[in-house]
C-alpha atoms as a PDB file:
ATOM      1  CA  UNK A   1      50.313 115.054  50.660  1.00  0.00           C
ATOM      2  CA  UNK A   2      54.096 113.802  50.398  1.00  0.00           C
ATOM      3  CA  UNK A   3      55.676 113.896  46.959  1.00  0.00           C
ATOM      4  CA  UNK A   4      58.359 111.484  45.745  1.00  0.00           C
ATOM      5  CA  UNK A   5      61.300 113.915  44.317  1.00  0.00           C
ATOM      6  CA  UNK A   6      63.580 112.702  41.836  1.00  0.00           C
ATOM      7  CA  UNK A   7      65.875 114.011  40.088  1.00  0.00           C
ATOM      8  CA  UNK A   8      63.372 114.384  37.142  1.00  0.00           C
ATOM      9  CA  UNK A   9      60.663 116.339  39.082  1.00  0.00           C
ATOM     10  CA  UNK A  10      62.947 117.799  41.689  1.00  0.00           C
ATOM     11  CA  UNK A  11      62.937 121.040  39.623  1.00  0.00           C
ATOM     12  CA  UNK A  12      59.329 121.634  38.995  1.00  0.00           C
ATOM     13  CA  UNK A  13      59.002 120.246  42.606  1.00  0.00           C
ATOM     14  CA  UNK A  14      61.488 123.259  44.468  1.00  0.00           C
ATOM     15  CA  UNK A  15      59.323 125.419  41.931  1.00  0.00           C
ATOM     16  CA  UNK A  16      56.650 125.577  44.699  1.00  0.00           C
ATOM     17  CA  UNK A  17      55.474 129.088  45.969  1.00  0.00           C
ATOM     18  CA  UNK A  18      54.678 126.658  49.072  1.00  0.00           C
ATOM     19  CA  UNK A  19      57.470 126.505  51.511  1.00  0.00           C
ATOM     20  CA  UNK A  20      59.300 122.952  51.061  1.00  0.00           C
ATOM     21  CA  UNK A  21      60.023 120.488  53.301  1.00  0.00           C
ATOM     22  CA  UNK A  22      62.355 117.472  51.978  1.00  0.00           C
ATOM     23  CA  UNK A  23      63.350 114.101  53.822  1.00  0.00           C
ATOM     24  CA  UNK A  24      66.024 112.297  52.649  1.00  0.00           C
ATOM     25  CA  UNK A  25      66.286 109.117  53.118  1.00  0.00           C
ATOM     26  CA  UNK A  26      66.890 105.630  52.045  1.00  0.00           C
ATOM     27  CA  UNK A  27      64.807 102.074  52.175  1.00  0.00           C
ATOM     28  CA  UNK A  28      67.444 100.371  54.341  1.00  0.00           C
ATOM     29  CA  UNK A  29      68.108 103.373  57.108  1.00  0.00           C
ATOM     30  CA  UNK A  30      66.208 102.289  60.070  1.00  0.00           C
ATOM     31  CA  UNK A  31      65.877 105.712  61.598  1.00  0.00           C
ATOM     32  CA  UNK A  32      64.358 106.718  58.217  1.00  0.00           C
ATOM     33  CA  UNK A  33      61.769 104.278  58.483  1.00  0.00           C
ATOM     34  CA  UNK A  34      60.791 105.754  62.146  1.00  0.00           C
ATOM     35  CA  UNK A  35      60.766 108.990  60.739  1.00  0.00           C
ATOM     36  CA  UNK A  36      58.841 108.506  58.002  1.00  0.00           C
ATOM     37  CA  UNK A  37      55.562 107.753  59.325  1.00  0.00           C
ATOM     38  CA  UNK A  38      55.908 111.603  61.251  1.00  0.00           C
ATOM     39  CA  UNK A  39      57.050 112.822  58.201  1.00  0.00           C
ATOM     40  CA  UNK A  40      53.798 111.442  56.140  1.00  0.00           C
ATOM     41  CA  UNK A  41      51.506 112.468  59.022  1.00  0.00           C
ATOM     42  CA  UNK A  42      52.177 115.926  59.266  1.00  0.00           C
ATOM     43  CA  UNK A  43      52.416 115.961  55.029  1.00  0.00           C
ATOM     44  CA  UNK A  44      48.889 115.603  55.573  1.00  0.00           C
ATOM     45  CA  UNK A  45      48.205 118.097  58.245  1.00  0.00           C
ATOM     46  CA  UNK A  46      50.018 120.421  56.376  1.00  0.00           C
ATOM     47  CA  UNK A  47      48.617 119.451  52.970  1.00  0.00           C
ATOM     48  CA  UNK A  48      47.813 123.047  51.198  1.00  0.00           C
ATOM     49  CA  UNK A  49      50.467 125.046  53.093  1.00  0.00           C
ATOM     50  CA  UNK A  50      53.910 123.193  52.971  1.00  0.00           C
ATOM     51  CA  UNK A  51      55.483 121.268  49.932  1.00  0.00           C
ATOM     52  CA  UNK A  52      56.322 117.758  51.728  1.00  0.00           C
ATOM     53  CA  UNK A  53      58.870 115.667  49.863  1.00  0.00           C
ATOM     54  CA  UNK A  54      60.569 112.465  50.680  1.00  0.00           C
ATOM     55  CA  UNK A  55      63.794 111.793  48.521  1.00  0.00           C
ATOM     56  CA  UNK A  56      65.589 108.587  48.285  1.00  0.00           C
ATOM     57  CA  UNK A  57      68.984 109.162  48.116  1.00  0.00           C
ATOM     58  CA  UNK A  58      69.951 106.614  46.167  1.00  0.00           C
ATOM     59  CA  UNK A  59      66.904 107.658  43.551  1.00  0.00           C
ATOM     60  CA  UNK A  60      67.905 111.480  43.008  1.00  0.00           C
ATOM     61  CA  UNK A  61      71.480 111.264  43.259  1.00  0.00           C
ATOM     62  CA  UNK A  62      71.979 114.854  41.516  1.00  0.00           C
ATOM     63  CA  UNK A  63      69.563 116.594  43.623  1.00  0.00           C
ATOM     64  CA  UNK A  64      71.368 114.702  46.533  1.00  0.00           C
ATOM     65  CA  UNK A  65      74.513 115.983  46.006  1.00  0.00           C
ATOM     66  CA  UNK A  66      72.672 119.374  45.221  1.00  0.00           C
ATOM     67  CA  UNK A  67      72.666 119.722  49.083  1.00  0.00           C
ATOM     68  CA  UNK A  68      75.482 118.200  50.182  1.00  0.00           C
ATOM     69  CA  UNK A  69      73.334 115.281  52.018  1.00  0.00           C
ATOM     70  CA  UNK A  70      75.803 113.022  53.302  1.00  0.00           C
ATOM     71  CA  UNK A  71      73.700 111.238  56.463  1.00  0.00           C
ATOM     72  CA  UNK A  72      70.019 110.471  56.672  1.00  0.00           C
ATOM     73  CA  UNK A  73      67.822 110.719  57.439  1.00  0.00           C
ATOM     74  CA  UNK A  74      68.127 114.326  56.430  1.00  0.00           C
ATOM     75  CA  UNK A  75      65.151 116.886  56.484  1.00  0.00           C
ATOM     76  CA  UNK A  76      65.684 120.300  54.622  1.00  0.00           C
ATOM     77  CA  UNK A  77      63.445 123.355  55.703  1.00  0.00           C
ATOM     78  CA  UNK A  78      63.321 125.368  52.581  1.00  0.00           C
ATOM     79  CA  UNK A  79      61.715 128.676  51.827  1.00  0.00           C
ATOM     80  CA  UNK A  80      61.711 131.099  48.658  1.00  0.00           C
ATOM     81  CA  UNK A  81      64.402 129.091  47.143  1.00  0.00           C
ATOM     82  CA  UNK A  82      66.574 128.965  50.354  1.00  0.00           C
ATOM     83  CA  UNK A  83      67.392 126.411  52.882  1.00  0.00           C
ATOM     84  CA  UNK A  84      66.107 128.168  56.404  1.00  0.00           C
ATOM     85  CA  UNK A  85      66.663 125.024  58.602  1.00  0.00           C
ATOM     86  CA  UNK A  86      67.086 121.247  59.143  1.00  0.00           C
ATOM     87  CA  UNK A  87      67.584 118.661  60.798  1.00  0.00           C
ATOM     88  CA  UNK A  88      70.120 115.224  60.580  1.00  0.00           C
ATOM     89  CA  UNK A  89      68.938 112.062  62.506  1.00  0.00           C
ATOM     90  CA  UNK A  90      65.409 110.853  63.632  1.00  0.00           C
ATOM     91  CA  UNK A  91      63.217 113.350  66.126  1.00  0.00           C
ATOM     92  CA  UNK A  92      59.871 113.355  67.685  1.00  0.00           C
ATOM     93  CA  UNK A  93      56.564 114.392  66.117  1.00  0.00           C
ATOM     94  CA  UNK A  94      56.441 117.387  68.510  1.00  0.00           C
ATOM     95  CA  UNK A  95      60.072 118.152  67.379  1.00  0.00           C
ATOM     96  CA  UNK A  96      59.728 117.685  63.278  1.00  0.00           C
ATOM     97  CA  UNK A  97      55.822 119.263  63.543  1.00  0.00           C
ATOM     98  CA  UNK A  98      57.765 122.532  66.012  1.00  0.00           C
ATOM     99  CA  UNK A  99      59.818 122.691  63.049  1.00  0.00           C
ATOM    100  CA  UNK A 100      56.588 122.874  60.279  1.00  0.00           C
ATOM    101  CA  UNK A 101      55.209 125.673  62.392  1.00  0.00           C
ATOM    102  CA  UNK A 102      58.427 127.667  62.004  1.00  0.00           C
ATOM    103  CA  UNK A 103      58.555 127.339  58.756  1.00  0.00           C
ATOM    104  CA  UNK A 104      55.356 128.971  57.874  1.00  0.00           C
ATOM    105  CA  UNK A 105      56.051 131.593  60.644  1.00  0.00           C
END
C-alpha cells in the first residue's frame, strides 16, 4: 500500500524497518502521472516487504529539500536509513519493479 509522506509523517514514515521506496512528484508533472500508476501497482505487490511512498513536492517541502530533489519525478531507493539507489524521469514497470527486487536483495 502507498503512503502519502509529508513533512508531518515523513519521520515516523523513514522510521520503517521495511526498506523505503519514495516518489516524488507533483500533480501537474506529466511524467509523474505515467509513473504513478507503476508506482501504485507494484506498492501493492510489494505491500508487507517495501515501504512505498509518494511525496508531493510541493506538500513536504522540508523533506524535499532533505534530499536535494530538484526534478521529478524522482524515486529514492532507501535502506537502513540510507539512500542505495534511484532513479530521475519516468521508466517502465519492468525497469521501476527490477529496481524493487534489488532493493530487497
Amino acid at each position: 500500500m502507498e503512503v502519502i509522506v509529508t513533512d508531518d509523517n515523513s519521520k515516523e514514515f523513514m522510521a520503517s524497518e521495511l526498506p523505503i521506496v519514495i516518489d516524488f512528484s507533483a500533480t501537474w508533472c506529466g511524467p509523474c502521472r505515467q509513473l504513478a500508476p507503476i508506482i501504485e501497482e507494484l506498492a501493492k505487490e510489494y505491500d508487507g516487504r517495501i515501504a512505498v511512498g509518494k511525496c508531493d513536492i510541493e506538500e513536504a517541502v522540508e523533506l524535499t529539500d532533505e534530499y536535494g530533489i530538484r526534478n521529478i519525478p524522482t524515486v529514492l531507493f532507501i535502506k537502513n536509513g540510507q539512500v542505495v539507489d534511484k532513479f530521475v524521469g519516468s521508466k517502465s514497470k519492468a525497469e521501476v519493479q527490477q529496481k524493487f527486487e534489488a532493493l530487497l536483495g
